[in-house]
Protein backbone atom coordinates (compact mmCIF):
# COMPACT_ATOMS: atom_id res chain seq x y z
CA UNK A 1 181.08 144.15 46.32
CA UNK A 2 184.49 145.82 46.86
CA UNK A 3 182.86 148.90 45.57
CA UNK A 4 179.93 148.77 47.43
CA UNK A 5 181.88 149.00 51.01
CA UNK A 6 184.36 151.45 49.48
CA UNK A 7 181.68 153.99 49.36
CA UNK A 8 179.92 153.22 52.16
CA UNK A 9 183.35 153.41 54.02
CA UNK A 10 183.78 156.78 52.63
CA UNK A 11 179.96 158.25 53.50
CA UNK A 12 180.60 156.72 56.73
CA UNK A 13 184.17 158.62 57.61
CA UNK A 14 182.53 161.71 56.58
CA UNK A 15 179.88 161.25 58.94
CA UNK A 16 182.11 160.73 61.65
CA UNK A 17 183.98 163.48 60.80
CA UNK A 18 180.92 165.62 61.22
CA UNK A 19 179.05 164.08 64.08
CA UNK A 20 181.84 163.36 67.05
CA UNK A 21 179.89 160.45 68.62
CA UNK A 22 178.78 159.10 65.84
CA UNK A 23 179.73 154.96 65.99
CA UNK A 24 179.53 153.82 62.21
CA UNK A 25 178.81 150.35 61.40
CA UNK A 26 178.58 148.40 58.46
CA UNK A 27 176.87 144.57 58.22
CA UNK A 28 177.37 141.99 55.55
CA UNK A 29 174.46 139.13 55.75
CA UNK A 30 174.22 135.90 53.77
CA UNK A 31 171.13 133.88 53.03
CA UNK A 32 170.17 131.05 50.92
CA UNK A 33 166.81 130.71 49.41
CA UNK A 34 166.75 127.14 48.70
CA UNK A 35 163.46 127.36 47.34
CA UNK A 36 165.03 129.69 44.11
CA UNK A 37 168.35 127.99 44.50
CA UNK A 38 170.15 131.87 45.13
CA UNK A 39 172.17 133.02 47.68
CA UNK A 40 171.10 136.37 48.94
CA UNK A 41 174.04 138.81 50.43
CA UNK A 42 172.65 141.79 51.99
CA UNK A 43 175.21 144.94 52.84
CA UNK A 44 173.55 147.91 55.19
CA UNK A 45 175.45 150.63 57.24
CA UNK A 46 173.89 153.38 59.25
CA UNK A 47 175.55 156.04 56.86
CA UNK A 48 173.58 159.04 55.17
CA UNK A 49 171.96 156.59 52.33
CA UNK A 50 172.66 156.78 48.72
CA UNK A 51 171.22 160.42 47.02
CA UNK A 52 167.58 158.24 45.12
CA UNK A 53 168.99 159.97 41.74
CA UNK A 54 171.95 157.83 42.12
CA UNK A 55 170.46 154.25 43.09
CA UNK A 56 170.20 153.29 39.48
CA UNK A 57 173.75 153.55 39.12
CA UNK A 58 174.70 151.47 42.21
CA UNK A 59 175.89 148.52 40.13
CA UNK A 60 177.75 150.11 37.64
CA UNK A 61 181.04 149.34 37.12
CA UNK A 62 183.67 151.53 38.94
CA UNK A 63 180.55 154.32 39.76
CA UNK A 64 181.29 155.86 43.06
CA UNK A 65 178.61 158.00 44.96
């Protein structure tokens, strides 16, 4: 997950260093789905969004966007 927020800290200081009232945010949700016996984690920001080309790659280890 480390990398996950590591790039969506990054897309998210280059937004602010573009837009000057930009407020970035960034939320981590849990959820268990008893029913499947899974936990769910969700991670969303309000950055630019990952490039679609790219979204296959997410979970590669080490990638970066």
């Amino acid at each position: 997950f480390m990398n996950i927020l590591s790039n969506a800290i990054d897309a998210l200081e280059k937004k602010m260093a573009i837009e000057s009232f930009f407020t970035p945010w960034i939320r981590i949700r849990t959820q268990v789905n008893e029913c499947q016996n899974a936990v769910v984690i969700s991670i969303t920001d309000n950055g630019p969004g990952v490039p679609p080309h790219m979204k296959q790659r997410l979970f590669d280890p080490f990638f970066t966007t």
